[in-house]
C-alpha atoms as a PDB file:
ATOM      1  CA  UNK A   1      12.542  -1.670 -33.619  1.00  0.00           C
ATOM      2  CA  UNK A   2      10.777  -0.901 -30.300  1.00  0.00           C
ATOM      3  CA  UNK A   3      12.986   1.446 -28.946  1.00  0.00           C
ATOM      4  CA  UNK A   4      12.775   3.343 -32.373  1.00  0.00           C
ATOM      5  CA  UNK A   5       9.113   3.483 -32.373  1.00  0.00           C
ATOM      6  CA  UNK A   6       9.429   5.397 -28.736  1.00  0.00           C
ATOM      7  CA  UNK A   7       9.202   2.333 -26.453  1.00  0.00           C
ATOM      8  CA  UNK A   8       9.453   3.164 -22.586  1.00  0.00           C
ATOM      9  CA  UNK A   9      10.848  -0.023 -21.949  1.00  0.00           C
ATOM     10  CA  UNK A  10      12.021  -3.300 -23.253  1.00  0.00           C
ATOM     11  CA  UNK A  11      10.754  -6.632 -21.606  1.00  0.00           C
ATOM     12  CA  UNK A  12      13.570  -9.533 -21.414  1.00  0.00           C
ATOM     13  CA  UNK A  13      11.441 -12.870 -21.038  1.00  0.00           C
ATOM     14  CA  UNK A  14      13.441 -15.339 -19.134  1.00  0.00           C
ATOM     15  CA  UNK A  15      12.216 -19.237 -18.604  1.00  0.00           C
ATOM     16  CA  UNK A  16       8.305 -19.045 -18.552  1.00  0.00           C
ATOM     17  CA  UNK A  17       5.638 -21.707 -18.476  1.00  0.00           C
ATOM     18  CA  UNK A  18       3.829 -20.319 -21.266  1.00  0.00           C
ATOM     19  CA  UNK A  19       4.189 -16.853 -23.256  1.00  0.00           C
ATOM     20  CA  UNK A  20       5.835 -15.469 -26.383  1.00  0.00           C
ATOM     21  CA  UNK A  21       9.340 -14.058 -26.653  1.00  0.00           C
ATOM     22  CA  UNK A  22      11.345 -16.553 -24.050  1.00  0.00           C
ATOM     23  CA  UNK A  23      15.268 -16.403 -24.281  1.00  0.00           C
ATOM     24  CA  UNK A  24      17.908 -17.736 -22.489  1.00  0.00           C
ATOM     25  CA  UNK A  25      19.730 -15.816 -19.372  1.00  0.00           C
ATOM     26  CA  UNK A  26      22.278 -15.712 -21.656  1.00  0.00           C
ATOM     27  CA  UNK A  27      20.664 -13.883 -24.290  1.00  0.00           C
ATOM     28  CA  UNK A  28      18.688 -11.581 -21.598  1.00  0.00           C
ATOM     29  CA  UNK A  29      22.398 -10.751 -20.399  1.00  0.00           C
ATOM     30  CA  UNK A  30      23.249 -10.139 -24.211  1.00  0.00           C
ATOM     31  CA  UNK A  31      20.697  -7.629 -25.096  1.00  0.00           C
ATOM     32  CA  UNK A  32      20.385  -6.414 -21.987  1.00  0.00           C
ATOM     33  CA  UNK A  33      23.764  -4.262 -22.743  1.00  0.00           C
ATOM     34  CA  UNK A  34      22.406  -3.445 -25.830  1.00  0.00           C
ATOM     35  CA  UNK A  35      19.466  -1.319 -24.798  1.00  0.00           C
ATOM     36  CA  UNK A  36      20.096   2.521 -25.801  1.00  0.00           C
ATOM     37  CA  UNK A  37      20.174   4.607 -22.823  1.00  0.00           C
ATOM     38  CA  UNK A  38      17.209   6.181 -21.291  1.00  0.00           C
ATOM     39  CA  UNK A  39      14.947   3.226 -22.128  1.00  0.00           C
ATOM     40  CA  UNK A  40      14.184   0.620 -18.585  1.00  0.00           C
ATOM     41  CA  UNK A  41      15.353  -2.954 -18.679  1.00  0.00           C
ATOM     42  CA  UNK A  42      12.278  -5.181 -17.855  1.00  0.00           C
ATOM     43  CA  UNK A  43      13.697  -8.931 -16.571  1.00  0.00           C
ATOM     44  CA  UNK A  44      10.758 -11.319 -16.623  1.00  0.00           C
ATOM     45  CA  UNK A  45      10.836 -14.215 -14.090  1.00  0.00           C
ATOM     46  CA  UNK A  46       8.381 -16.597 -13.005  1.00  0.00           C
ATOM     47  CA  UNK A  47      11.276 -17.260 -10.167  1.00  0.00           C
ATOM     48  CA  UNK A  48       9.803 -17.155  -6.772  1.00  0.00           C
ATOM     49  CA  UNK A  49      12.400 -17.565  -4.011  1.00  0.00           C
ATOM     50  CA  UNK A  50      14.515 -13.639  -3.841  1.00  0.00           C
ATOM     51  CA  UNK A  51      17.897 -15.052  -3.895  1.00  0.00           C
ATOM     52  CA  UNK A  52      17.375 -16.867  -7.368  1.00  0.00           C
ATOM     53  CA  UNK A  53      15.485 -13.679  -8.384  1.00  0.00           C
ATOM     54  CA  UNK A  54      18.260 -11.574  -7.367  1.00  0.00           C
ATOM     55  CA  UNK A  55      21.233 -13.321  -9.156  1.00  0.00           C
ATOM     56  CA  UNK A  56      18.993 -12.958 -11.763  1.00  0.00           C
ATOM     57  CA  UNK A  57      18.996  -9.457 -11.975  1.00  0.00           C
ATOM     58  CA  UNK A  58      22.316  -8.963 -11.010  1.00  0.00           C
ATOM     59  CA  UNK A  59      23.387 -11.720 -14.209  1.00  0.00           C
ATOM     60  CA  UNK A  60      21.085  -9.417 -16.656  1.00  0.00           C
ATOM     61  CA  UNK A  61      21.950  -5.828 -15.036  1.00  0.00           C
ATOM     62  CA  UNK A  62      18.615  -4.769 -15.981  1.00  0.00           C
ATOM     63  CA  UNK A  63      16.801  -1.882 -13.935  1.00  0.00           C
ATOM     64  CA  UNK A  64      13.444  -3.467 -13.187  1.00  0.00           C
ATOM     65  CA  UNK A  65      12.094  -7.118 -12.452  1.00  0.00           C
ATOM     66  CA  UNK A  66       9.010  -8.263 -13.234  1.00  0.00           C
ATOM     67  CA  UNK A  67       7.429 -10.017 -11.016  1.00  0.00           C
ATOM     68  CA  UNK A  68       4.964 -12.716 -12.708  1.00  0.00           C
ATOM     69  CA  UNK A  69       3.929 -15.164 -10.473  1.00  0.00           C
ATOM     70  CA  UNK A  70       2.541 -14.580  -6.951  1.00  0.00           C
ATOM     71  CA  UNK A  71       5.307 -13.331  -4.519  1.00  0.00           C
ATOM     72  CA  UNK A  72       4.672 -13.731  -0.516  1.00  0.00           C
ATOM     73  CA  UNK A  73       5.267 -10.926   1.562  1.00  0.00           C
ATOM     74  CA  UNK A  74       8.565 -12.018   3.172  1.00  0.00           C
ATOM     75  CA  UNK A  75      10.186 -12.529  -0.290  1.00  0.00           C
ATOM     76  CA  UNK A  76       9.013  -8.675  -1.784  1.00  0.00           C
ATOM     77  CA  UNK A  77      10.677  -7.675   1.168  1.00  0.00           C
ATOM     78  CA  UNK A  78      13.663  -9.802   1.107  1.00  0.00           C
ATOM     79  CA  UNK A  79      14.307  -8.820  -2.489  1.00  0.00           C
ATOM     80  CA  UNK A  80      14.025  -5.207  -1.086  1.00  0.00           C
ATOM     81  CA  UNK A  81      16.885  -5.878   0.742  1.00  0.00           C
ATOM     82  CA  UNK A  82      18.854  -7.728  -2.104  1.00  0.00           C
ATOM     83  CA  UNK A  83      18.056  -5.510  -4.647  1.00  0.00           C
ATOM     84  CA  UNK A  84      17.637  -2.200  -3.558  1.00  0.00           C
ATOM     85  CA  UNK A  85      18.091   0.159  -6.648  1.00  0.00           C
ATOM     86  CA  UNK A  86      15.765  -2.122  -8.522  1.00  0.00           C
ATOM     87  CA  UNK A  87      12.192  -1.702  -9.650  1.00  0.00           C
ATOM     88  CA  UNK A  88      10.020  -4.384  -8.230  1.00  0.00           C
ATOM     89  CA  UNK A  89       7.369  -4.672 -10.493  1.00  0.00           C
ATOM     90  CA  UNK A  90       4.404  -7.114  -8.817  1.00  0.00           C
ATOM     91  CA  UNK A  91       2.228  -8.792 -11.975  1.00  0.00           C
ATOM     92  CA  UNK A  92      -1.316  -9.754 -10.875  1.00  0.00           C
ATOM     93  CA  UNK A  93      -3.458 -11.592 -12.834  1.00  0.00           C
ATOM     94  CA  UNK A  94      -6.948 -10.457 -13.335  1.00  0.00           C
ATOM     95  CA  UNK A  95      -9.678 -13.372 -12.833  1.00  0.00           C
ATOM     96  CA  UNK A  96     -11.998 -11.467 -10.794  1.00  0.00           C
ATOM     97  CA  UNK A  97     -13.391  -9.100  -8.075  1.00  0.00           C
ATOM     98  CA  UNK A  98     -10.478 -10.402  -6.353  1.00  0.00           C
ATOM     99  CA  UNK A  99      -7.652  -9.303  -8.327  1.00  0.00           C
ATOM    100  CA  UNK A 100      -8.741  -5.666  -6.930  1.00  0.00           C
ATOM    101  CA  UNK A 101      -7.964  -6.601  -3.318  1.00  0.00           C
ATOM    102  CA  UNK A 102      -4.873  -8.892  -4.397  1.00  0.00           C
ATOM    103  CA  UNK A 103      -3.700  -5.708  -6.118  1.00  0.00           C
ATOM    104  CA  UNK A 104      -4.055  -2.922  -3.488  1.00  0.00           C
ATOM    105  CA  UNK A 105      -2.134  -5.381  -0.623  1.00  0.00           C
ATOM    106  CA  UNK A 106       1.130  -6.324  -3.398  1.00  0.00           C
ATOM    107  CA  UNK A 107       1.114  -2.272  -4.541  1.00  0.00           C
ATOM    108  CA  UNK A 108       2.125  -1.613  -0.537  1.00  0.00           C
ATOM    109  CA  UNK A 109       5.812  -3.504  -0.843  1.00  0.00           C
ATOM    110  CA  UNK A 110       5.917  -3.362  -4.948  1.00  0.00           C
ATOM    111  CA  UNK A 111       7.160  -0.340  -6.875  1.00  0.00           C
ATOM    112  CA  UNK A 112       4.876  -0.359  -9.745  1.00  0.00           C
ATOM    113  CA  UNK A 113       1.827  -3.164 -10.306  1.00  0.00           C
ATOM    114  CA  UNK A 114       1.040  -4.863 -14.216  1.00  0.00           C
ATOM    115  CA  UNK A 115      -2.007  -6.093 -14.881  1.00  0.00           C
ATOM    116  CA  UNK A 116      -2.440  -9.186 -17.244  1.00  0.00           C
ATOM    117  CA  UNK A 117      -4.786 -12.044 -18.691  1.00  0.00           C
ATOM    118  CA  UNK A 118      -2.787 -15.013 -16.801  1.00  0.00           C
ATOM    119  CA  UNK A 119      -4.368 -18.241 -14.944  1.00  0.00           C
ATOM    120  CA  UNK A 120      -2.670 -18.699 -12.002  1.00  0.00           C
ATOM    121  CA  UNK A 121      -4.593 -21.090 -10.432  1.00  0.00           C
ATOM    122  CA  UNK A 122      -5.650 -23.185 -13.200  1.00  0.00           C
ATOM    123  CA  UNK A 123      -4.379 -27.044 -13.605  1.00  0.00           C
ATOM    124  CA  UNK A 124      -2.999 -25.535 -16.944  1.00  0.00           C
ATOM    125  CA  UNK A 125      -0.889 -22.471 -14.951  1.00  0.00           C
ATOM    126  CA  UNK A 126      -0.403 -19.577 -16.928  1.00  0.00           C
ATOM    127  CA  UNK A 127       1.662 -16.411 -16.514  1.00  0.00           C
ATOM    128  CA  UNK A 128       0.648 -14.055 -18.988  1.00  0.00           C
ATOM    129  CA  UNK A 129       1.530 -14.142 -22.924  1.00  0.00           C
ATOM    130  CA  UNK A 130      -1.997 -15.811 -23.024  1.00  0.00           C
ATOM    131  CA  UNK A 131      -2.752 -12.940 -26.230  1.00  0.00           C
ATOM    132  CA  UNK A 132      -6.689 -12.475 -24.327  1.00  0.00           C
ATOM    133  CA  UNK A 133      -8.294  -9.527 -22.272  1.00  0.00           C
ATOM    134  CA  UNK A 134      -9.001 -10.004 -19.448  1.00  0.00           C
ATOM    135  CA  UNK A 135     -12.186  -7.855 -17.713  1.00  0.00           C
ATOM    136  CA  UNK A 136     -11.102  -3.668 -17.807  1.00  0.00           C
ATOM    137  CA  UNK A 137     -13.617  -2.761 -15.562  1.00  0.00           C
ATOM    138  CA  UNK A 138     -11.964  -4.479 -12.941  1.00  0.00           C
ATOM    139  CA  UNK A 139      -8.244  -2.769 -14.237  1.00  0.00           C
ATOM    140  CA  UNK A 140      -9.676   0.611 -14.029  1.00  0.00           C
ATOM    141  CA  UNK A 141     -10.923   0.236 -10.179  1.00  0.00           C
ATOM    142  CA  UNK A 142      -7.546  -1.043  -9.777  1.00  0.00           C
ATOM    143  CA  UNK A 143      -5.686   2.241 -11.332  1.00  0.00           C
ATOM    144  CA  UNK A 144      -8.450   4.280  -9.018  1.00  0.00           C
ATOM    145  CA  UNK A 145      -7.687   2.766  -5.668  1.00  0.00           C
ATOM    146  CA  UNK A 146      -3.369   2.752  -6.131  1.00  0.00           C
ATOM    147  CA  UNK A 147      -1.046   5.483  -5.882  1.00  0.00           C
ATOM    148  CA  UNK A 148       1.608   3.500  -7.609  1.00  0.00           C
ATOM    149  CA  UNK A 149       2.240   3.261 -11.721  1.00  0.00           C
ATOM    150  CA  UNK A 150       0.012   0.921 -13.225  1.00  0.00           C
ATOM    151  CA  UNK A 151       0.823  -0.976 -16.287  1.00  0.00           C
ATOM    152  CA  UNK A 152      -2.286  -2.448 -18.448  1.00  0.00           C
ATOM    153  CA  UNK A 153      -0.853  -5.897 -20.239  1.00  0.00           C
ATOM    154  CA  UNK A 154      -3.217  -8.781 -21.988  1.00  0.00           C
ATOM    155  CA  UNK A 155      -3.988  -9.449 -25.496  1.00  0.00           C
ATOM    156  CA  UNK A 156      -3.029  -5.679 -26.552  1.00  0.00           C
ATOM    157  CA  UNK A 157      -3.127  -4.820 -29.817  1.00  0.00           C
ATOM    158  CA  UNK A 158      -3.310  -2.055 -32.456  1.00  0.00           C
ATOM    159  CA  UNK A 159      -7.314  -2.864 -32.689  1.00  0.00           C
ATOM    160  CA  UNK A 160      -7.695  -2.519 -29.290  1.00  0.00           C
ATOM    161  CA  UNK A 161      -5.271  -0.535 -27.381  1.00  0.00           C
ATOM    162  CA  UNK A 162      -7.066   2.755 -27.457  1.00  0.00           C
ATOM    163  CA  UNK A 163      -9.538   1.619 -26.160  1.00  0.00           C
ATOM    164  CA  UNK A 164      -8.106   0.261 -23.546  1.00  0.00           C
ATOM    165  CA  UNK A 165      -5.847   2.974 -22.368  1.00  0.00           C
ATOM    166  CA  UNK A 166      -9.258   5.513 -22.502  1.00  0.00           C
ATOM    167  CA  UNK A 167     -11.475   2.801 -20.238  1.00  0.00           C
ATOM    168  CA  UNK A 168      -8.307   1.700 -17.603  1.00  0.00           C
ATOM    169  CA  UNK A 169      -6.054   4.905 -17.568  1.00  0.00           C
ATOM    170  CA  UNK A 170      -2.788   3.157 -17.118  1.00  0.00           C
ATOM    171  CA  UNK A 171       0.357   4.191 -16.660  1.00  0.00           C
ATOM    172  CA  UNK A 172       1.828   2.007 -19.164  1.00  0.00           C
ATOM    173  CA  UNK A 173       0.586  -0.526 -21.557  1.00  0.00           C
ATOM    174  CA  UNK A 174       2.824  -3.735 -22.030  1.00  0.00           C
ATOM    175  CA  UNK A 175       2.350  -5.547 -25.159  1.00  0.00           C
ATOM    176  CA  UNK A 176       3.823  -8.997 -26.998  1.00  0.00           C
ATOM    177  CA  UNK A 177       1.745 -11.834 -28.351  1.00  0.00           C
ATOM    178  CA  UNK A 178      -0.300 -10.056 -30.428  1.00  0.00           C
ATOM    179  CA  UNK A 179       2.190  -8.602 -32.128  1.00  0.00           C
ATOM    180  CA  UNK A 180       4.627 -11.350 -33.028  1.00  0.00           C
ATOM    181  CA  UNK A 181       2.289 -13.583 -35.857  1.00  0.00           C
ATOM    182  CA  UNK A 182       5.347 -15.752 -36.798  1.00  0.00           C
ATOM    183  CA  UNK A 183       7.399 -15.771 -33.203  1.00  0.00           C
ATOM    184  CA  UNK A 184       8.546 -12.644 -34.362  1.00  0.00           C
ATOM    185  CA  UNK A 185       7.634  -8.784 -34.094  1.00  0.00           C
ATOM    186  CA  UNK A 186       5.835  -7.814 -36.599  1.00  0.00           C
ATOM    187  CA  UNK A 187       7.237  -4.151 -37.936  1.00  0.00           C
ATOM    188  CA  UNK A 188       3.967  -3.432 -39.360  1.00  0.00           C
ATOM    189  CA  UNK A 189       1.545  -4.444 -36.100  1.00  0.00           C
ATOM    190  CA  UNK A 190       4.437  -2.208 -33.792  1.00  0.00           C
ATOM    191  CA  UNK A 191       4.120   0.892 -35.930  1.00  0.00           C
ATOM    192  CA  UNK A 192       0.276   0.636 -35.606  1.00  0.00           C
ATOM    193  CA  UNK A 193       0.422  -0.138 -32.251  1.00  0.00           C
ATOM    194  CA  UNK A 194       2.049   3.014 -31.387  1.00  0.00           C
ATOM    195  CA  UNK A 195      -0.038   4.849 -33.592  1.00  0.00           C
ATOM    196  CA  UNK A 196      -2.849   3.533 -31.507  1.00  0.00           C
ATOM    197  CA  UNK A 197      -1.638   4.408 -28.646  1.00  0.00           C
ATOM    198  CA  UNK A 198      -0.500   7.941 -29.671  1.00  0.00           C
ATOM    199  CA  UNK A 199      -4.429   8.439 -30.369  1.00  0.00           C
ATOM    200  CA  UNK A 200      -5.657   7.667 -27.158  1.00  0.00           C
END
């Protein structure tokens, strides 16, 4: 359905603490090799040592990884080394002022950055798939000060997305929650979704 509404890429959501959409490796693997051509393979880990990360990737053959939780400098550039014709894409979660700063230092080992709505300090830790905004004023400084694609991710939906894309100026937007109701994707909320976006 995604990739015949003119999806970019698909997101595979692997084992996450909270979130919509989470399948098995197996399944990642599965559909994985059933993307059409032309359209990127998003893994999603909340893995943090590279080696696990890596087999990961390598088990899914998918083209990008995204990054959700917080990666240290040594492992971005140990899964340089590992995975070297893969797309390291760096989540950050925006909770403040300092989300900017967090930002511009993972953009200088990450290939691409994706802003979302997570808590990753809270007691409660969550890694995006919260369904809420976070602040866009913050976002857009962050699209200003990189020179790397920015994706725009948290509590997106057909209400709201053009909005969003004219105040931030992403890249990419990333969507899910908001547009699975039932646990499911809704055909309707996708359609309009892209509509949105196409008006922006």
């Amino acid at each position: 359905m995604a990739s015949e509404q003119g999806a970019y890429a698909l997101g595979l959501v692997s084992a996450m603490p909270t979130g919509e959409g989470v399948i098995s490796d197996e399944k990642v693997a599965e559909l994985s090799a059933l993307v059409p051509p032309g359209i990127r393979k998003f893994l999603l880990t909340s893995k943090t040592d590279a080696e696990g990360i890596a087999q990961q990737v390598k088990d899914a053959q998918t083209d990008t990884v995204q990054l959700v939780d917080r990666m240290s400098e040594d492992t971005l550039k140990r899964l340089r080394e590992l995975l070297p014709e893969t797309k390291l894409v760096q989540v950050v979660h925006v909770t403040g002022r300092d989300s900017i700063e967090e930002a511009v230092s993972m953009a200088v080992l990450a290939d691409e950055i994706l802003l979302d709505s997570g808590q990753p300090d809270a007691e409660q830790r969550s890694l995006g798939g919260t369904g809420n905004t976070h602040n866009w004023d913050y976002s857009a400084e962050i699209v200003r000060s990189l020179d790397k694609p920015v994706f725009l991710a948290g509590g997106l939906h057909p209400g709201n997305v053009t909005e969003a894309i004219r105040h931030v100026r992403p890249f990419g937007v990333d969507v899910c929650s908001r547009l699975r109701p039932n646990a499911r994707l809704d055909p309707a909320l996708l359609r309009d979704f892209f509509q949105a976006v196409a008006a922006a």
